[in-house]
C-alpha atoms as a PDB file:
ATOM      1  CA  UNK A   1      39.167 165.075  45.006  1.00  0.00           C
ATOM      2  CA  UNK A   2      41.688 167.127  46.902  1.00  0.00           C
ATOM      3  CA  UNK A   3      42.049 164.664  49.629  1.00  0.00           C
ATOM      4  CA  UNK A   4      42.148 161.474  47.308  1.00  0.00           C
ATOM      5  CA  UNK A   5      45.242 163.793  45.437  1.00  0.00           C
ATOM      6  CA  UNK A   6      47.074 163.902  48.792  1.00  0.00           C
ATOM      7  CA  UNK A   7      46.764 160.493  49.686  1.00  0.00           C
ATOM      8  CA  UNK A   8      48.806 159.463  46.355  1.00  0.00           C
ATOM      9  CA  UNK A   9      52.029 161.033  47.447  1.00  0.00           C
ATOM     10  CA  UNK A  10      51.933 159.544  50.446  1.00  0.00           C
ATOM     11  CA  UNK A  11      51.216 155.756  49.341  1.00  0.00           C
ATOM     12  CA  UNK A  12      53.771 156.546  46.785  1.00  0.00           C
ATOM     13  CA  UNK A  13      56.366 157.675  49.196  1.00  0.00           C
ATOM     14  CA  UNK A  14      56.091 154.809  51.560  1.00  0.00           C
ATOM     15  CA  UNK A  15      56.433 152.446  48.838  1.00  0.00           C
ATOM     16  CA  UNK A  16      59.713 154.086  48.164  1.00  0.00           C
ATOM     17  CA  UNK A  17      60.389 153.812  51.672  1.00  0.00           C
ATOM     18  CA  UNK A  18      59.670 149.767  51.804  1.00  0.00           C
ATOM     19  CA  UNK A  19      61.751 149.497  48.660  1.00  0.00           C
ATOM     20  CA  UNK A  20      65.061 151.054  50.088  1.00  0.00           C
ATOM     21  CA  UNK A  21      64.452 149.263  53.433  1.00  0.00           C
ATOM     22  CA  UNK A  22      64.849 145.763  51.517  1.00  0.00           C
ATOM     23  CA  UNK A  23      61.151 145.264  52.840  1.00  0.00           C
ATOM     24  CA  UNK A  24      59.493 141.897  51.066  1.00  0.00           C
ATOM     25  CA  UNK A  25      58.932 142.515  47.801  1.00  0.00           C
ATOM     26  CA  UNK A  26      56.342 140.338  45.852  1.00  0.00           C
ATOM     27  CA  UNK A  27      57.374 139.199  42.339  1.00  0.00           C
ATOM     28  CA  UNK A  28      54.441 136.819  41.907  1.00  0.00           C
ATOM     29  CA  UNK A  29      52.367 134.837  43.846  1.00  0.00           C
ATOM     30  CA  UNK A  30      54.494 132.110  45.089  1.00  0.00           C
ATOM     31  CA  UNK A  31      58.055 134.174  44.310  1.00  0.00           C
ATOM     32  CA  UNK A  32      58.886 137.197  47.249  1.00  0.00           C
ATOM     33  CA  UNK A  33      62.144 139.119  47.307  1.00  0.00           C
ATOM     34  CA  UNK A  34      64.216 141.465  49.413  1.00  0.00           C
ATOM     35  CA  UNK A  35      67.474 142.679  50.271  1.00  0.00           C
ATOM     36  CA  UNK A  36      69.716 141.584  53.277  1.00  0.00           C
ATOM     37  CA  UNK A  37      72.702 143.831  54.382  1.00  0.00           C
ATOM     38  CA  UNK A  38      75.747 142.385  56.237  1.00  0.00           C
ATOM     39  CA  UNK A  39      78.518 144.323  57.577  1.00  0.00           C
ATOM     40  CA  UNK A  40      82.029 141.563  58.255  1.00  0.00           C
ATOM     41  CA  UNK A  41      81.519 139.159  60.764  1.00  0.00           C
ATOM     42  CA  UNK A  42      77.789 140.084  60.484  1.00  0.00           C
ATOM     43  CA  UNK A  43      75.043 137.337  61.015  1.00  0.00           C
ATOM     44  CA  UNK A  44      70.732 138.279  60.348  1.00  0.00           C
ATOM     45  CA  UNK A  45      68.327 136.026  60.941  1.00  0.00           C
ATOM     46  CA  UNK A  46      64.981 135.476  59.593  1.00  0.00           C
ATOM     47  CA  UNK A  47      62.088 133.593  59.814  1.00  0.00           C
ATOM     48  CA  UNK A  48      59.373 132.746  57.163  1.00  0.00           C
ATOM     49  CA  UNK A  49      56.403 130.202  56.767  1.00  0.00           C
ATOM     50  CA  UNK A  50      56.696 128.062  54.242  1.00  0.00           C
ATOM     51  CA  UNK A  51      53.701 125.487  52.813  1.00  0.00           C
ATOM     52  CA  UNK A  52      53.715 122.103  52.759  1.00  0.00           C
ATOM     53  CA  UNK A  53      53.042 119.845  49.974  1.00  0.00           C
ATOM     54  CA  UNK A  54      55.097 121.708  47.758  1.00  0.00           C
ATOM     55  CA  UNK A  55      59.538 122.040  47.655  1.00  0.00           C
ATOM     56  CA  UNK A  56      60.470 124.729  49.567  1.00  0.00           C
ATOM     57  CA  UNK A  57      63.649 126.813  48.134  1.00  0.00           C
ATOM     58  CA  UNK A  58      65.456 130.226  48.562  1.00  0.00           C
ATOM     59  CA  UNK A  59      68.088 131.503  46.401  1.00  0.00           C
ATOM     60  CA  UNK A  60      70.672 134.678  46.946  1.00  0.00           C
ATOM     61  CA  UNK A  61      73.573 136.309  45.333  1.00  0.00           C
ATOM     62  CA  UNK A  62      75.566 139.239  46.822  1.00  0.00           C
ATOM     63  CA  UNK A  63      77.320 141.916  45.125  1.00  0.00           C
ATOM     64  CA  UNK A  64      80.824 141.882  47.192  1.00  0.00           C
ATOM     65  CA  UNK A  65      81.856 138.494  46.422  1.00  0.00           C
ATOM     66  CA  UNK A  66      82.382 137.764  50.204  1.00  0.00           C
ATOM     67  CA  UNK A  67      82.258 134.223  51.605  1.00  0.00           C
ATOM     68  CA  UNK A  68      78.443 133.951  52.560  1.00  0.00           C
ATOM     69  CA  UNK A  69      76.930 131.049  54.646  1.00  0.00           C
ATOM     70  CA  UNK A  70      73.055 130.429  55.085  1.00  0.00           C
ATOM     71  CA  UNK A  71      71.328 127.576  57.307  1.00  0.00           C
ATOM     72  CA  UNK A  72      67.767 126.469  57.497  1.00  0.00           C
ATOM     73  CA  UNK A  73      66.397 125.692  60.633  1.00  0.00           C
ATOM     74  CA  UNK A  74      63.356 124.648  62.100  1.00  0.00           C
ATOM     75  CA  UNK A  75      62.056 125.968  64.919  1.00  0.00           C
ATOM     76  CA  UNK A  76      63.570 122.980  66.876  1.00  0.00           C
ATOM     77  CA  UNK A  77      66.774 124.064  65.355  1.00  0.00           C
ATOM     78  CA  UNK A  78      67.395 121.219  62.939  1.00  0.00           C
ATOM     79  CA  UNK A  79      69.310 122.300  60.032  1.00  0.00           C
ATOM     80  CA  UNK A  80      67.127 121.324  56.824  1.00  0.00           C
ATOM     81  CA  UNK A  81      69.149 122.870  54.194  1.00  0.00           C
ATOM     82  CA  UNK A  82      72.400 124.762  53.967  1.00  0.00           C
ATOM     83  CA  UNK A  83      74.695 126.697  51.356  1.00  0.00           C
ATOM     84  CA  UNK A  84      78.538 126.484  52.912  1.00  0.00           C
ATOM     85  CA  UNK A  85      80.488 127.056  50.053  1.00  0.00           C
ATOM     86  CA  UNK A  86      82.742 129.682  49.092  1.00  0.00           C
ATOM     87  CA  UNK A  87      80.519 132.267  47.677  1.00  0.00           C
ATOM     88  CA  UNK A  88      78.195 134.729  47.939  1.00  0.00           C
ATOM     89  CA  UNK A  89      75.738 133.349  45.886  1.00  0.00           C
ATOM     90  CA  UNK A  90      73.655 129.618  46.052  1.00  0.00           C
ATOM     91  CA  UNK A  91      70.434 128.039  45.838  1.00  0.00           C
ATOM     92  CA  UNK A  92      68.711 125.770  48.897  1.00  0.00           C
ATOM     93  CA  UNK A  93      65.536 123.375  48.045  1.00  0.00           C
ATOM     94  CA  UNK A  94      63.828 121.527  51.075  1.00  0.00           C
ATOM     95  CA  UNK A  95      60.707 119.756  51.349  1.00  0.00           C
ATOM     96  CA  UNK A  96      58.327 121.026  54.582  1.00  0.00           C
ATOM     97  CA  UNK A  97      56.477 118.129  55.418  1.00  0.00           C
ATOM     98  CA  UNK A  98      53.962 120.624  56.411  1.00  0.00           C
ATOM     99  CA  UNK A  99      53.329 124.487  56.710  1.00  0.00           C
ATOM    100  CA  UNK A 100      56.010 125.429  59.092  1.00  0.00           C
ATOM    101  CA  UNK A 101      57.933 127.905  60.338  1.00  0.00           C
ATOM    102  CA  UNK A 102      61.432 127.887  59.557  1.00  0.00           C
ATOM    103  CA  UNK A 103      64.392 130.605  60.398  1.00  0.00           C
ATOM    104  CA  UNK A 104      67.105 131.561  57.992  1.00  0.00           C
ATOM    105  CA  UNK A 105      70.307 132.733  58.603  1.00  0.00           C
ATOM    106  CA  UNK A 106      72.729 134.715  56.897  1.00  0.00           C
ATOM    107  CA  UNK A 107      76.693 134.918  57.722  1.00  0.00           C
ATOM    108  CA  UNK A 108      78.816 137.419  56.035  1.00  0.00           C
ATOM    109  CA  UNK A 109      82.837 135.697  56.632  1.00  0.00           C
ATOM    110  CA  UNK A 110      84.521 138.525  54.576  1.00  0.00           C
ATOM    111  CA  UNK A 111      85.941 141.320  55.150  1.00  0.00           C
ATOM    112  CA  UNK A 112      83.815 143.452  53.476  1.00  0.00           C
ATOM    113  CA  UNK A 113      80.327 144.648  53.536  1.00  0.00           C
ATOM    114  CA  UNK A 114      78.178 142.400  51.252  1.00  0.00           C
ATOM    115  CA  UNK A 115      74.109 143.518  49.882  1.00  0.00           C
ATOM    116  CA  UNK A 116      72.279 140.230  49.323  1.00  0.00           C
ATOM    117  CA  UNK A 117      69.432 140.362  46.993  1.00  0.00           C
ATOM    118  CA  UNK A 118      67.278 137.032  48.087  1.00  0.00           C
ATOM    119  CA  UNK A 119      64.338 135.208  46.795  1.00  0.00           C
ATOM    120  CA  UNK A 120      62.283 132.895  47.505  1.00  0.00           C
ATOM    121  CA  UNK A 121      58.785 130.922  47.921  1.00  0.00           C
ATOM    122  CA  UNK A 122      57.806 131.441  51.279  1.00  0.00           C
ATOM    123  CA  UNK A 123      54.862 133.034  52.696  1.00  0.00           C
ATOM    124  CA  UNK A 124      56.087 135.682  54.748  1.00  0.00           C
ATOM    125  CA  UNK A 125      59.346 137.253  56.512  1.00  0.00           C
ATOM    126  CA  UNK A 126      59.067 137.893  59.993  1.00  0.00           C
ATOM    127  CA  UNK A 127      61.254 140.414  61.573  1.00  0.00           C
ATOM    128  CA  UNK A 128      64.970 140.256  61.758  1.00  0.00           C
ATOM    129  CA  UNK A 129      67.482 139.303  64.816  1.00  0.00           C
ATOM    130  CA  UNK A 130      70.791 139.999  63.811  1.00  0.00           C
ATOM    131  CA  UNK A 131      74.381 140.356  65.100  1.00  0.00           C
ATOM    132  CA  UNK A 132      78.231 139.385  65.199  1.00  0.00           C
ATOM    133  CA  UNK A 133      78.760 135.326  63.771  1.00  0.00           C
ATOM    134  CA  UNK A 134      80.699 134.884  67.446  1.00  0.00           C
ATOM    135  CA  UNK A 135      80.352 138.004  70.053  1.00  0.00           C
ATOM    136  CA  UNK A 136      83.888 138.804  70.398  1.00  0.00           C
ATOM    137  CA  UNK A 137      85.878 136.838  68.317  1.00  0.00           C
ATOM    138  CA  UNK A 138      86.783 137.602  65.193  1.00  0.00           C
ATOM    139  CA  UNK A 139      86.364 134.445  62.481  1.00  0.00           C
ATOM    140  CA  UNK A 140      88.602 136.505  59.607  1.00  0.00           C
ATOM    141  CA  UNK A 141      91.840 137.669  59.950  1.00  0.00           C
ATOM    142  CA  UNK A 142      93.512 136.182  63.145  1.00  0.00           C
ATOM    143  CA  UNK A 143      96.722 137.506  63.824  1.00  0.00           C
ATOM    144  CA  UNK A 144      99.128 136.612  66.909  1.00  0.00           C
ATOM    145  CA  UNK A 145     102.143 137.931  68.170  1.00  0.00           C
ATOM    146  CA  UNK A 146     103.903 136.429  71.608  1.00  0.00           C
ATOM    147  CA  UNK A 147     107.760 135.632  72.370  1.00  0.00           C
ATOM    148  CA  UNK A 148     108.355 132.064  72.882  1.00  0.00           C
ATOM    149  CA  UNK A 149     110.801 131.466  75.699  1.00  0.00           C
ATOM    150  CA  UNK A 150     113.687 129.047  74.197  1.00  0.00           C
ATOM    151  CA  UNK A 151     112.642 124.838  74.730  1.00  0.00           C
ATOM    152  CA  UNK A 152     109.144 126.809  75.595  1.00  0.00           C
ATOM    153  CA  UNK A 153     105.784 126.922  73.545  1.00  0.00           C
ATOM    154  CA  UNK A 154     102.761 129.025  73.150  1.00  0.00           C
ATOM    155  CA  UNK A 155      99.166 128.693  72.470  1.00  0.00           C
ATOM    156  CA  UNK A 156      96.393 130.792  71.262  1.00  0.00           C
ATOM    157  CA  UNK A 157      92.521 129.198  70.840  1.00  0.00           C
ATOM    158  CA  UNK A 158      90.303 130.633  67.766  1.00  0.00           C
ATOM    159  CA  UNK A 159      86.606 129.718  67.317  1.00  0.00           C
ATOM    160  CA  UNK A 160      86.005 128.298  63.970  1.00  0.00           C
ATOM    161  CA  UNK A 161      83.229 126.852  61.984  1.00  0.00           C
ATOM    162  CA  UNK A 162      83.016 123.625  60.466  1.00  0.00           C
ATOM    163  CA  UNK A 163      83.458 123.152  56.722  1.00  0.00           C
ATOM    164  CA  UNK A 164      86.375 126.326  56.377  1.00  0.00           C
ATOM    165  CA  UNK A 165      89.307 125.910  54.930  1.00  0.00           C
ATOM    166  CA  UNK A 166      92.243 128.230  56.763  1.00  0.00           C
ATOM    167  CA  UNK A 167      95.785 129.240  55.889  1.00  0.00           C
ATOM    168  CA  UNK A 168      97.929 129.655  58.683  1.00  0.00           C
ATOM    169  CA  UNK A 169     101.062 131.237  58.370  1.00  0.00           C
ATOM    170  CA  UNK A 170     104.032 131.683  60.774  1.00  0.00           C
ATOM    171  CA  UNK A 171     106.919 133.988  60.986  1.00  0.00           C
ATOM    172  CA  UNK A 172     109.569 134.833  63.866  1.00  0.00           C
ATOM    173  CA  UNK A 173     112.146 137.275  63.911  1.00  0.00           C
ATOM    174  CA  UNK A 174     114.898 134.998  65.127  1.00  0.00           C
ATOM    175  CA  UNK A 175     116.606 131.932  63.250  1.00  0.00           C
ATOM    176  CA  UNK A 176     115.344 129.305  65.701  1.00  0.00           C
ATOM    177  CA  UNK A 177     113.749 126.066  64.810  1.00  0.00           C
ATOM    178  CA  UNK A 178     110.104 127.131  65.381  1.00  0.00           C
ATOM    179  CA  UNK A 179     107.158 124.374  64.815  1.00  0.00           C
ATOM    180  CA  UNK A 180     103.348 125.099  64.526  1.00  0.00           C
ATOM    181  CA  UNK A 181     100.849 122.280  65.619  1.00  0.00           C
ATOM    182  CA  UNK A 182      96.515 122.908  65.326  1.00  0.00           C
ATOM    183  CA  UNK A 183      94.434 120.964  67.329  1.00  0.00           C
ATOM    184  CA  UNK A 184      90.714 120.173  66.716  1.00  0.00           C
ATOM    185  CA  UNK A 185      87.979 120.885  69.482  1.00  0.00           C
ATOM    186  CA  UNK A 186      88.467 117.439  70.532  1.00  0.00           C
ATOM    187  CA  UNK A 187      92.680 117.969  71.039  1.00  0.00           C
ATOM    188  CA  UNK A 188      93.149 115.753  68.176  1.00  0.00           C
ATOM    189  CA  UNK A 189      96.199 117.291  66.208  1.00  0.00           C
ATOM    190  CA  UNK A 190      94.805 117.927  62.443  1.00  0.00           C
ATOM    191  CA  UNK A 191      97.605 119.766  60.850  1.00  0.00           C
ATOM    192  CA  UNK A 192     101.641 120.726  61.414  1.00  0.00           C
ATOM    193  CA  UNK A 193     104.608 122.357  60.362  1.00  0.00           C
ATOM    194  CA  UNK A 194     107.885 121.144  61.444  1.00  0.00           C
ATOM    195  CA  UNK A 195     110.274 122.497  59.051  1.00  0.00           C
ATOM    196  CA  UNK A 196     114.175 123.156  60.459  1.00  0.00           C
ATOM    197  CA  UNK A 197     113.108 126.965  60.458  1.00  0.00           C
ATOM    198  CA  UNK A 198     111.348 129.983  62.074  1.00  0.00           C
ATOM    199  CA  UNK A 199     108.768 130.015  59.566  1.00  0.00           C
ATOM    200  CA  UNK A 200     105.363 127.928  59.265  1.00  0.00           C
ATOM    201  CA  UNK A 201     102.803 127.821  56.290  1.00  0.00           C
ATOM    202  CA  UNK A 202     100.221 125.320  56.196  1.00  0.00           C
ATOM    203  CA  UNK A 203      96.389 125.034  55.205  1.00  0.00           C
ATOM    204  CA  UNK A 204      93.919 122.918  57.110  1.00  0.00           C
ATOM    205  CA  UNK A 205      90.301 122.423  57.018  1.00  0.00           C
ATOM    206  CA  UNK A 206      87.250 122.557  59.813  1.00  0.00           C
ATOM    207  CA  UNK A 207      85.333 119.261  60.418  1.00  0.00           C
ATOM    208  CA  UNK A 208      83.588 121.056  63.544  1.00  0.00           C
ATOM    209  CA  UNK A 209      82.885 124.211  64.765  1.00  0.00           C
ATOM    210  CA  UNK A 210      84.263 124.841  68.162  1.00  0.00           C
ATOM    211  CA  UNK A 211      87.383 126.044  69.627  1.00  0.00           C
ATOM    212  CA  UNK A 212      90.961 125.327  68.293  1.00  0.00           C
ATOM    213  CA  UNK A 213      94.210 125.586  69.387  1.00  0.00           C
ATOM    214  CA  UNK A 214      97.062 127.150  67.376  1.00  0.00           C
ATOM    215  CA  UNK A 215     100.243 125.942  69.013  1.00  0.00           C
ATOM    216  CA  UNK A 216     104.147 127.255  68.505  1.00  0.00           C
ATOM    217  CA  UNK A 217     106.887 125.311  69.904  1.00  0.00           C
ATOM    218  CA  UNK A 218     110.490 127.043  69.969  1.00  0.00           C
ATOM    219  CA  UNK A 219     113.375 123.941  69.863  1.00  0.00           C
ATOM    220  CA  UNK A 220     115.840 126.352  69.662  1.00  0.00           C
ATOM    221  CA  UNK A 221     118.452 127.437  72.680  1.00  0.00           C
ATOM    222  CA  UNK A 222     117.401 130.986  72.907  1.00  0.00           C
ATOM    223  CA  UNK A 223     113.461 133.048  72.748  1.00  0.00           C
ATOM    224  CA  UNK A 224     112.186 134.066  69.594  1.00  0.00           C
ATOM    225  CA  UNK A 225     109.507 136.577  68.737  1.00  0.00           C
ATOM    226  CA  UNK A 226     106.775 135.063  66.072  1.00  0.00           C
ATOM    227  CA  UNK A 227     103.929 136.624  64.575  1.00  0.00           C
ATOM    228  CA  UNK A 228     101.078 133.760  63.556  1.00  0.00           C
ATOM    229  CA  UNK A 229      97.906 134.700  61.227  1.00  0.00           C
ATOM    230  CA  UNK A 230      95.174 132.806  59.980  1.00  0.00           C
ATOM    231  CA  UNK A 231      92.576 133.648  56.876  1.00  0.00           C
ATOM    232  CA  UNK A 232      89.788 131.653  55.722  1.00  0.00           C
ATOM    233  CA  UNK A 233      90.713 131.000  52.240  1.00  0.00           C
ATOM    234  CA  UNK A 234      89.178 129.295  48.912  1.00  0.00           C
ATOM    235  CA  UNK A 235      89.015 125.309  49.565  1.00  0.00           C
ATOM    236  CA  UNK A 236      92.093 123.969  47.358  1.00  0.00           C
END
């Protein structure tokens, strides 16, 4: 008796411990839950099995209101179902032609930290690989500062991904005719200002994610020191 009291505790206490952890929790028999936390700029990725014959589908809603991104992938890396809005909360439904394995990932675009309570009607959730959206680069918040020599330009590149719709706003501190120009992975030119001013403020949106260039042209007869940002903001 004294040994099954002990064991009690102990079962109890590491159910505690799976709960805080955001460990699967099962709601039913085809319904599992747990928690995913992602710090800004954060990505986790997970994978689960998921039966064929019947729709697949995973829903999520976050408590921070962040801008939050998730892609399903097979394990060829085909995307079979993704939630791109401008939320932190969605629904995807997919149909596995069989029972597969299939990796889900999670992209936090705000600025804050954002809990994600998920469900869904897989089988299992194996481990978690997580880690910034883009090593090194920072997707929120881009902010520029460079003197452009008079009849000169400047550039600066920014990864982006597809689907986003930025502000970008432009500001320099002397009264020269200053022009902003973004170019698309490709070099296509997507979006301008030209305005007689030193001031830019457009919005443009993503069609691909790559590398773009942000480009400030001074027309005026003398340099001029301009500060450029750029926010992902709500599509218009």
């Amino acid at each position: 008796m004294n040994n099954r009291k002990s064991i009690v505790p102990r079962i109890i206490v590491s159910l505690l411990t799976l709960l805080s952890a955001g460990e699967v929790l099962h709601a039913g028999d085809d319904t599992a839950s747990f928690k995913v936390i992602l710090q800004p700029g954060e990505r986790k990725i997970y994978n689960f099995v998921f039966r064929g014959g019947k729709a697949a589908w995973l829903d999520f809603v976050g408590t921070r209101r962040t801008d939050v991104d998730v892609f399903v992938r097979t394990k060829a890396g085909e995307i079979v179902a993704a939630e791109t809005t401008f939320a932190d909360f969605g629904k995807l439904t997919w149909d596995p032609p069989a029972t597969l394995f299939y990796s889900v990932e999670f992209r936090n675009l705000g600025f804050v930290r954002n809990t994600l309570a998920v469900k869904h009607n897989g089988d299992e959730k194996i481990g978690a690989l997580g880690g910034p959206i883009i090593p090194g680069v920072p997707l929120l918040n881009f902010s520029k500062t460079a003197v452009v020599p008079a009849n000169g330009k400047q550039s600066f590149t920014v990864i982006l991904l597809a689907g986003k719709t930025l502000r970008a706003q432009m500001v320099g501190s002397n009264k020269t005719d200053v022009d902003l120009f973004i170019f698309d992975p490709s070099g296509r030119q997507i979006a301008s200002d030209e305005g007689r001013s030193s001031r830019a403020d457009l919005a443009f949106r993503t069609t691909t994610s790559g590398t773009y260039r942000f480009e400030i042209r001074n027309l005026g007869n003398s340099p001029n020191n301009v500060s450029l940002t750029a926010n992902y903001i709500a599509p218009r």
